[in-house]
Protein backbone atom coordinates (compact mmCIF):
# COMPACT_ATOMS: atom_id res chain seq x y z
CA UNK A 1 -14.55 -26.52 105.36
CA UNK A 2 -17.42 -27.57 107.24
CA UNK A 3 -20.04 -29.75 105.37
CA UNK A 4 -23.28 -29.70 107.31
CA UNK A 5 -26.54 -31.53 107.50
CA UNK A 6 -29.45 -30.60 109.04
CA UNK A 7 -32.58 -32.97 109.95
CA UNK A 8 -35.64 -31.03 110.36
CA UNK A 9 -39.00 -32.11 110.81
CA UNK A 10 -40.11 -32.00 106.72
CA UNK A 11 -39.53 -35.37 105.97
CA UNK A 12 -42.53 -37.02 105.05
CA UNK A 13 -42.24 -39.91 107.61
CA UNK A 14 -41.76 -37.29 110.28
CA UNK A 15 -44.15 -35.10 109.30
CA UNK A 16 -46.82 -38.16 109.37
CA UNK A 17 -45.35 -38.70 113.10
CA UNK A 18 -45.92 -35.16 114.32
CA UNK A 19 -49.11 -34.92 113.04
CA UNK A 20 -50.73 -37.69 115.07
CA UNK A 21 -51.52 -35.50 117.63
CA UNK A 22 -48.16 -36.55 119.95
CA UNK A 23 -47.43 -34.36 123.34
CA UNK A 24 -44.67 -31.81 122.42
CA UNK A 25 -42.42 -34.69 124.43
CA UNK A 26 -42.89 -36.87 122.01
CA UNK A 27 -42.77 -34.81 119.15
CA UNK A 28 -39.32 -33.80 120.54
CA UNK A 29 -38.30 -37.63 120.65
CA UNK A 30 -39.59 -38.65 117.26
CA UNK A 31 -37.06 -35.53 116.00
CA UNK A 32 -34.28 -36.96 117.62
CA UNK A 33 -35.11 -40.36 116.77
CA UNK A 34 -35.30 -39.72 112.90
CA UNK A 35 -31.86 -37.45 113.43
CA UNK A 36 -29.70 -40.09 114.99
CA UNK A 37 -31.03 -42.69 112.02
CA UNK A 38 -29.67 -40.17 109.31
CA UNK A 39 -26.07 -39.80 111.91
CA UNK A 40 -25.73 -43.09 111.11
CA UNK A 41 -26.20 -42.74 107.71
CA UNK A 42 -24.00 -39.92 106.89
CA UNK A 43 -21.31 -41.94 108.84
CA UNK A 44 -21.35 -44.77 106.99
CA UNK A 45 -21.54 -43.14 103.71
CA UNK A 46 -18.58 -40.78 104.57
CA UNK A 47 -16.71 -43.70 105.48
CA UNK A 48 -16.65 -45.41 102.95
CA UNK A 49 -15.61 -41.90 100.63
CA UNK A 50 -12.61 -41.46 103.13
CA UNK A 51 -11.89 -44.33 104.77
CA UNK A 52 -11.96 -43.84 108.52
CA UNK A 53 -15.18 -42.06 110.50
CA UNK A 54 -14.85 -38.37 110.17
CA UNK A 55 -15.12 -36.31 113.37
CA UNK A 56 -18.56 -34.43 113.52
CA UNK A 57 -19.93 -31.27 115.59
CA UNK A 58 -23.85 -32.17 116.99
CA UNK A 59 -25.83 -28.32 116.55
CA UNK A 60 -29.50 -28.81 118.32
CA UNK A 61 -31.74 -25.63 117.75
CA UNK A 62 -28.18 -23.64 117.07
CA UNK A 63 -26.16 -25.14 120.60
CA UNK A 64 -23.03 -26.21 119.79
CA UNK A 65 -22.64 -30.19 121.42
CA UNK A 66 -26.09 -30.28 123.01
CA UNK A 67 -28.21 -33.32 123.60
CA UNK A 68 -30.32 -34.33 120.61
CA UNK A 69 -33.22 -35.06 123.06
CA UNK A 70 -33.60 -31.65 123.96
CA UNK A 71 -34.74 -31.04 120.30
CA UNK A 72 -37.75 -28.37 120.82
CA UNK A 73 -40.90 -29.56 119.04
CA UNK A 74 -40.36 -27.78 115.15
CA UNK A 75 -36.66 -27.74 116.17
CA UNK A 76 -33.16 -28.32 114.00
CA UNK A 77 -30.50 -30.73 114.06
CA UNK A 78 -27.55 -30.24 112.68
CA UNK A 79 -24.51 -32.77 112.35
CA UNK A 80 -21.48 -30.90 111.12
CA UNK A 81 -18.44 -32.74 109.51
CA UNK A 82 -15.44 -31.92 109.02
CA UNK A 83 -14.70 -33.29 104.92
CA UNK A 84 -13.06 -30.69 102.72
CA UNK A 85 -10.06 -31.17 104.37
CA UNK A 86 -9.83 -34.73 103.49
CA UNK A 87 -10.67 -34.28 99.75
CA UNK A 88 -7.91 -32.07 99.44
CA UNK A 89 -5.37 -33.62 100.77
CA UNK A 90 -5.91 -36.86 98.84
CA UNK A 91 -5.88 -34.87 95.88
CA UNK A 92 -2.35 -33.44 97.19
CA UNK A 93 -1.37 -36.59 98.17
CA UNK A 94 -2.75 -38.23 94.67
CA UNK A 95 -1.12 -35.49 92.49
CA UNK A 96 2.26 -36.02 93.90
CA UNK A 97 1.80 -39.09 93.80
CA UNK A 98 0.80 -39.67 89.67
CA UNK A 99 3.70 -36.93 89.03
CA UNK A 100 6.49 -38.04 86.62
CA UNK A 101 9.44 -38.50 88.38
CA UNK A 102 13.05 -36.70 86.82
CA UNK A 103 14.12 -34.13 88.43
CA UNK A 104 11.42 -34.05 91.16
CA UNK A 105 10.44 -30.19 89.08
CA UNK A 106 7.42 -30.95 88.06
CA UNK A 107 6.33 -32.85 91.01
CA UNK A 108 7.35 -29.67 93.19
CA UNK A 109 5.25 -27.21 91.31
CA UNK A 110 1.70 -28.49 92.39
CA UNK A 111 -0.14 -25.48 93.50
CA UNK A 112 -3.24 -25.01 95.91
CA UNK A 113 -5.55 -21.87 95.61
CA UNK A 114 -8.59 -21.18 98.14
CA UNK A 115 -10.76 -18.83 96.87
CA UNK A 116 -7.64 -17.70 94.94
CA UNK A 117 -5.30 -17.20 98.00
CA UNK A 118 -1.82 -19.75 97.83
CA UNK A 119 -2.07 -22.35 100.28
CA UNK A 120 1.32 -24.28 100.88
CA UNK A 121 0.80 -27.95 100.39
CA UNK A 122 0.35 -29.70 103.82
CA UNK A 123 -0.43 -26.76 105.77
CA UNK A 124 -3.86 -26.91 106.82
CA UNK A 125 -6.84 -26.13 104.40
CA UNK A 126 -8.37 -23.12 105.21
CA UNK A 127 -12.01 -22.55 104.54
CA UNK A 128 -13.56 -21.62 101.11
CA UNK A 129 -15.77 -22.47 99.17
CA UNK A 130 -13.52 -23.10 95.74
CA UNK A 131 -10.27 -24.67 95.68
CA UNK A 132 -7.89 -24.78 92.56
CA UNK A 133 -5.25 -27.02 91.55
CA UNK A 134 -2.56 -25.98 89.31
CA UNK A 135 0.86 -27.13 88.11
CA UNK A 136 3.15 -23.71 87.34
CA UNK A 137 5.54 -25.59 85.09
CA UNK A 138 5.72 -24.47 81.69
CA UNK A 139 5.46 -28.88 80.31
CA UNK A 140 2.83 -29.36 82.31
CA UNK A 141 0.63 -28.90 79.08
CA UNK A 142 2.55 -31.22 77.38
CA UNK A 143 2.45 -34.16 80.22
CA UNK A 144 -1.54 -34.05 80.28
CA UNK A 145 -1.58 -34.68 76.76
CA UNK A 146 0.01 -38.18 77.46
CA UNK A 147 3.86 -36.67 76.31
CA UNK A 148 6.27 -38.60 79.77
CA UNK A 149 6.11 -42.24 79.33
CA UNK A 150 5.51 -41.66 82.67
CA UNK A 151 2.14 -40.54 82.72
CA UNK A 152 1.04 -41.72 79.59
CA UNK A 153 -2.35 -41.01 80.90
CA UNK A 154 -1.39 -37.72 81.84
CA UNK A 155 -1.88 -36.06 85.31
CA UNK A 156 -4.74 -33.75 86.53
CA UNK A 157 -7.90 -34.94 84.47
CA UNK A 158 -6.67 -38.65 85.99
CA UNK A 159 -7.11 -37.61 89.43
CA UNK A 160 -9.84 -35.28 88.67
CA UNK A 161 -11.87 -38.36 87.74
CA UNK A 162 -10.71 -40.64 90.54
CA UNK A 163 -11.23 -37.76 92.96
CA UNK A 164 -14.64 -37.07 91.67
CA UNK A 165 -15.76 -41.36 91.85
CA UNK A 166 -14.41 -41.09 95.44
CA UNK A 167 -15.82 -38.05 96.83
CA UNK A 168 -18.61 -36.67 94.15
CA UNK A 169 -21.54 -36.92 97.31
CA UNK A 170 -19.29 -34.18 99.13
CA UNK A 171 -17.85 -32.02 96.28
CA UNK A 172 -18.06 -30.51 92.81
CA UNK A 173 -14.33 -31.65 91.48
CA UNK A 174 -13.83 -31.18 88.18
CA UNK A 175 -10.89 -30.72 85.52
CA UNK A 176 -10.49 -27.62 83.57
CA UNK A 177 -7.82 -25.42 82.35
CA UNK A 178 -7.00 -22.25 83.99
CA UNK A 179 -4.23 -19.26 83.38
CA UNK A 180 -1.97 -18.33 86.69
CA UNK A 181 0.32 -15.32 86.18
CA UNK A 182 2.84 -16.72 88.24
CA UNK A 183 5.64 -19.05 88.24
CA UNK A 184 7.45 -20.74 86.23
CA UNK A 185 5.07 -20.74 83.47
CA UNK A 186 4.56 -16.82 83.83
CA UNK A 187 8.16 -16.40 83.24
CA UNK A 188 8.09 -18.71 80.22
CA UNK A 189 5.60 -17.28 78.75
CA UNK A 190 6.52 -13.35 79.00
CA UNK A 191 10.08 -15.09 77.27
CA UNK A 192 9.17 -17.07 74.70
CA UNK A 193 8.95 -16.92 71.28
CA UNK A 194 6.37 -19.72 70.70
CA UNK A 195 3.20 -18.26 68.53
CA UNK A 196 -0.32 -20.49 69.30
CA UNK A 197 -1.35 -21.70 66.37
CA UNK A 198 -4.18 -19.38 64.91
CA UNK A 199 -6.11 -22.25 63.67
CA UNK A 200 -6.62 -24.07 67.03
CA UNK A 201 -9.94 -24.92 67.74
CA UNK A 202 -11.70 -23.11 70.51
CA UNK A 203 -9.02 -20.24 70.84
CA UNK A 204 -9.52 -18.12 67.76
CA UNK A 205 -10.46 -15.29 70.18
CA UNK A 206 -8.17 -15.88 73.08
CA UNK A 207 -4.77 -13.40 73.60
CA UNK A 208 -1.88 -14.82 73.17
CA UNK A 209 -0.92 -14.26 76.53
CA UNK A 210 -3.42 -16.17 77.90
CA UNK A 211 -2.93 -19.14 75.68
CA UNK A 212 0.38 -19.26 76.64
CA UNK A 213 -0.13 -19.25 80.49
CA UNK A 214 -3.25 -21.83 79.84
CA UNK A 215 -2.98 -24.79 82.57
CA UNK A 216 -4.31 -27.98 83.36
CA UNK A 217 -6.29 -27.46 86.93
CA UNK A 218 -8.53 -29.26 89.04
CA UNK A 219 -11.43 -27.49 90.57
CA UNK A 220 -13.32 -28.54 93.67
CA UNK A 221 -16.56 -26.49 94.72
CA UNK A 222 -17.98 -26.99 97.75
């Protein structure tokens, strides 16, 4: 999804510009001046979070690609950048990646959710404005808590935290738990014979189906 910035003429150095009695030219200049100072600051800054220069759209009083110059006195510009995308597929590619290795199951059963719709790892990230990371096998519980000598670390709240150090100016990314009635861990759970444990803190008043399905996640808000 999109992540856009817009430079108006609010700022207090601009404002103390326009208000020196300048021709609506240069009014129009100072904009565009003060705008392509901030470009180059969102550049470099989102460079640095993702390693190359991200392409950008350039929105000038709401036209697509027009000239900054031709900023109207009072006018907007708006850099766009393309960003989500990228966030996401590090965290694919860093989930996979921290995965204990067996039989290749648990690595498999990484799932993506945009605004709770299934998107297949590596296809392209459609637009939304929350995106949920889940693992659908029934261990995966088991293998946060530090349980594969593997992962001794565990999985999702690691890249949670590295994702959030790298990318925290463009995203909310956070880890949390949620329950997905799907999967592996749906069929598990509707199976087993496993009780929760009534005493465990912080799920007195949870069902038992829910406890059961509970799953590490990561969660990034845009």
């Amino acid at each position: 999804m999109p992540v856009r910035a817009r430079v108006q003429p609010i700022d207090r150095d601009v404002e103390l510009i326009l208000s020196q009695d300048l021709s609506p030219a240069a009014q129009s200049a100072a904009i565009a001046s003060f705008a392509q100072a901030q470009l180059v600051e969102a550049q470099q800054i989102n460079t640095r979070a993702l390693g190359r220069l991200p392409d950008h759209e350039t929105y000038v009083d709401g036209r697509r690609g027009a000239d900054i110059a031709g900023v109207k006195p009072g006018g907007t510009i708006a850099f766009e950048f393309e960003l989500v995308s990228d966030v996401i597929e590090w965290i694919e590619q860093m989930l996979v990646q921290h995965s204990p290795e067996r039989s290749g199951r648990y690595s498999r059963s990484h799932v993506l959710f945009a605004d709770g719709v299934e998107v297949q790892f590596g296809a392209t990230v459609p637009e939304a404005r929350e995106y949920v990371f889940v693992n659908t096998q029934p261990y995966a519980r088991k293998i946060e808590r530090g349980l594969s000598a593997q992962a001794k670390s565990g999985v999702y709240e690691v890249v949670a935290v590295l994702a959030s150090k790298r990318f925290g100016n463009l995203a909310k990314i956070k880890f949390s738990f949620v329950v997905p009635q799907f999967g592996a861990i749906h069929q598990w759970a509707s199976k087993t014979r496993m009780s929760k444990r009534r005493h465990a803190r912080g799920w007195k008043s949870r069902s038992e189906a829910e406890w059961l399905r509970r799953q590490p996640a990561i969660i990034v808000t845009v």
